[in-house]
Protein backbone atom coordinates (compact mmCIF):
# COMPACT_ATOMS: atom_id res chain seq x y z
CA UNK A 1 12.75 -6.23 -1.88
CA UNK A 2 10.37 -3.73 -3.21
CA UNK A 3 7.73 -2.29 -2.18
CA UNK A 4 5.77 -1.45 -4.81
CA UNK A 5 5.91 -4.41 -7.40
CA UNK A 6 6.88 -3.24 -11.21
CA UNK A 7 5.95 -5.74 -13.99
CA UNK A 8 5.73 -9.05 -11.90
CA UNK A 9 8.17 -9.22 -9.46
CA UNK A 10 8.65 -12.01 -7.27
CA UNK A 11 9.70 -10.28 -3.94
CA UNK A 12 7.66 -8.39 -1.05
CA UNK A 13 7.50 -7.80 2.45
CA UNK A 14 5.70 -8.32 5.25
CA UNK A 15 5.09 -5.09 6.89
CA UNK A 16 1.88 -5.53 9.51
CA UNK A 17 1.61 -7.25 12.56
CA UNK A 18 -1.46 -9.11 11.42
CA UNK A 19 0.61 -10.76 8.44
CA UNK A 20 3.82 -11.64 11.61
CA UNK A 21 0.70 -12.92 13.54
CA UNK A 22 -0.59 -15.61 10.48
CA UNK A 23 2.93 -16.75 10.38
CA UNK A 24 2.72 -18.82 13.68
CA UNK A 25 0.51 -21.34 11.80
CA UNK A 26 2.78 -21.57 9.05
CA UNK A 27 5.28 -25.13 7.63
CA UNK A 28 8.68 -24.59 9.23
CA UNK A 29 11.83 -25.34 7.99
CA UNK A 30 15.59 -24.86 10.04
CA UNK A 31 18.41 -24.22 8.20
CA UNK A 32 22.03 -22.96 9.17
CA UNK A 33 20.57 -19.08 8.82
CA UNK A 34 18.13 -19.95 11.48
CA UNK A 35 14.34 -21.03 10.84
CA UNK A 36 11.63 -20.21 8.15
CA UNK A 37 8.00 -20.34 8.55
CA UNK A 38 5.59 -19.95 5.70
CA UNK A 39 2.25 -19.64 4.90
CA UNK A 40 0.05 -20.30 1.40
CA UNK A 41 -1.87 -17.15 0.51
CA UNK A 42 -3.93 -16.10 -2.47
CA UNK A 43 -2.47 -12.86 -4.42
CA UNK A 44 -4.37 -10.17 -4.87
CA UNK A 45 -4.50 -6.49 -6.18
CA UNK A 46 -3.44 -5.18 -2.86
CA UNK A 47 -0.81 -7.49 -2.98
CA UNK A 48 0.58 -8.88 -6.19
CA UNK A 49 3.69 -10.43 -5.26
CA UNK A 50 4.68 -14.35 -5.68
CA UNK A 51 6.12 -14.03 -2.52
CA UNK A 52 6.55 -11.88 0.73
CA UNK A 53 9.16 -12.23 3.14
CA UNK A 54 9.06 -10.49 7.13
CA UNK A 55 12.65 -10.55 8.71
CA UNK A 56 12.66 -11.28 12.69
CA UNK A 57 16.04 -10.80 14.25
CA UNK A 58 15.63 -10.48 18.02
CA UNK A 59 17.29 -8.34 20.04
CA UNK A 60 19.12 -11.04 21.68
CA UNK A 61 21.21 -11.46 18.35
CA UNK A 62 23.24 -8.05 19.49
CA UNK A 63 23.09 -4.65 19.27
CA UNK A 64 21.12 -2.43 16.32
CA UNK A 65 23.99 -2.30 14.21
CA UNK A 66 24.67 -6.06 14.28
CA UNK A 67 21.01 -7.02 13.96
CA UNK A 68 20.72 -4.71 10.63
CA UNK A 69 23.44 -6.18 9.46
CA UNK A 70 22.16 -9.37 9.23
CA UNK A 71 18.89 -8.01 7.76
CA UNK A 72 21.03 -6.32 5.03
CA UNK A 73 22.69 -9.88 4.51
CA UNK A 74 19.68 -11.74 4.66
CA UNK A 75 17.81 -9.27 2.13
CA UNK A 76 20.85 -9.72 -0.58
CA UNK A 77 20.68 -13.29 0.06
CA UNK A 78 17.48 -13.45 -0.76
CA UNK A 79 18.13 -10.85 -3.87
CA UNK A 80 21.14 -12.97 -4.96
CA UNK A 81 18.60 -16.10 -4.88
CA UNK A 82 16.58 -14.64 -7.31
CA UNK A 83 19.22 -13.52 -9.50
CA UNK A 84 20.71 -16.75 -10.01
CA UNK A 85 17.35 -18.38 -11.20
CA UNK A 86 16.73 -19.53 -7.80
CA UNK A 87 13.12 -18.65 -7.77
CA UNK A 88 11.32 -19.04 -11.10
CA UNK A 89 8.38 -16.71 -12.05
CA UNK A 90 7.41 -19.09 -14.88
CA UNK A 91 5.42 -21.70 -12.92
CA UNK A 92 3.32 -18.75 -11.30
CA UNK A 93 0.28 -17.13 -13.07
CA UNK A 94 0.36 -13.20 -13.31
CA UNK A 95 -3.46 -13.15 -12.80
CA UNK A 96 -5.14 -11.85 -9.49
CA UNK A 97 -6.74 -15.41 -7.31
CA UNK A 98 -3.05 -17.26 -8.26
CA UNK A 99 -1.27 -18.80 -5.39
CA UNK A 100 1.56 -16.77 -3.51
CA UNK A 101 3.00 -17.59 -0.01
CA UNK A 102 4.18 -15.20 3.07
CA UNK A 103 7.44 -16.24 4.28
CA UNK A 104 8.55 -14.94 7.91
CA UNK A 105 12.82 -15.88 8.03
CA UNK A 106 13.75 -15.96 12.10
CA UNK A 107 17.63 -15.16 11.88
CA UNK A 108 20.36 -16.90 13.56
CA UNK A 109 23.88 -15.63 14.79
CA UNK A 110 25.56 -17.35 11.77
CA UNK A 111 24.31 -14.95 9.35
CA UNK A 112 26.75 -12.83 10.39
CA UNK A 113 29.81 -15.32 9.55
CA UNK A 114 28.21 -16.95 6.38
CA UNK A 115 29.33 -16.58 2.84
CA UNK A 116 26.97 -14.47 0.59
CA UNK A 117 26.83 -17.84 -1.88
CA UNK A 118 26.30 -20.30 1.04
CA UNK A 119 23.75 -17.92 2.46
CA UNK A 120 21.81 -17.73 -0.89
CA UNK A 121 21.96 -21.32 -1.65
CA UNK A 122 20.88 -21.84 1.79
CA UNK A 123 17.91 -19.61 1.54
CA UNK A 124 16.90 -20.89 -1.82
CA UNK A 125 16.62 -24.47 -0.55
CA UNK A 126 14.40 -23.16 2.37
CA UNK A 127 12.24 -21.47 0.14
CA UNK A 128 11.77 -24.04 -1.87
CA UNK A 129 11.24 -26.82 1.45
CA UNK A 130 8.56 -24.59 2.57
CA UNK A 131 6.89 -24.32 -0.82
CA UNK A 132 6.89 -28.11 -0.98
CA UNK A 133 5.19 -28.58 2.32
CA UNK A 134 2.44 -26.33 1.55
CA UNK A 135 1.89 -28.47 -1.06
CA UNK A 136 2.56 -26.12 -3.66
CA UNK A 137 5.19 -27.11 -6.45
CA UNK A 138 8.51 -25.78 -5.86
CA UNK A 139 9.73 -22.26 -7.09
CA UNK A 140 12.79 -23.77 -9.01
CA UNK A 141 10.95 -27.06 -10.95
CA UNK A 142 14.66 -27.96 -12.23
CA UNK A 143 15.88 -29.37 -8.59
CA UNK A 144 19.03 -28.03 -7.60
């Protein structure tokens, strides 16, 4: 996920507390990863992206190693969503005022065990559940 986007990406991050904070008003979702909450948001200059996804592994999940580990897995699940055409930019306008959505993902233990596929598909058909009950149209229109 980049920081900076570079000709329309899809993928940010959350990065302050504030954004964690809005989060606990968000649609949930729970899926074998653990649970997603999101919330609808209108893009702006500051912040461009589509979407913007906050990782929140606890430290009861293990030790520092372990709990990076599944934020590495759960950051090339996400990538390896988007790859596969999980997440269509087409339905979203590239204009300032369009709709985005910040997506907080609160890990569980089975990250750790999951394949990369399974995790991706997974994550895909979270995304896409939240989406829908923020009444926005799904990322992927086709229905996978």
């Amino acid at each position: 996920m980049a920081a900076n986007p570079q000709g329309g990406e899809l993928l940010g991050r959350l990065t302050r507390s504030a954004d964690f904070q809005g989060l606990r008003r968000g649609q949930k979702f729970e899926g074998k990863f653990g649970r997603m909450r999101a919330v609808a948001r209108v893009r702006t200059a500051a912040s461009p992206f589509v979407l913007r996804i906050g990782l929140i592994v606890p430290g009861k999940l293990g030790n520092s190693p372990q709990r990076h580990r599944i934020k590495r897995r759960l950051r090339e699940g996400m990538r390896r969503a988007q790859a596969s055409g999980g997440f269509g930019l087409g339905d979203f306008s590239e204009k300032e005022g369009s709709m985005g959505a910040d997506i907080g993902i609160f890990a569980a233990p089975a990250v750790l065990t999951m394949d990369f596929d399974t995790l991706a598909m997974e994550l895909e058909a979270g995304v896409n559940a939240v989406m829908r009950k923020l009444d926005r149209r799904p990322i992927y229109g086709q229905g996978r």
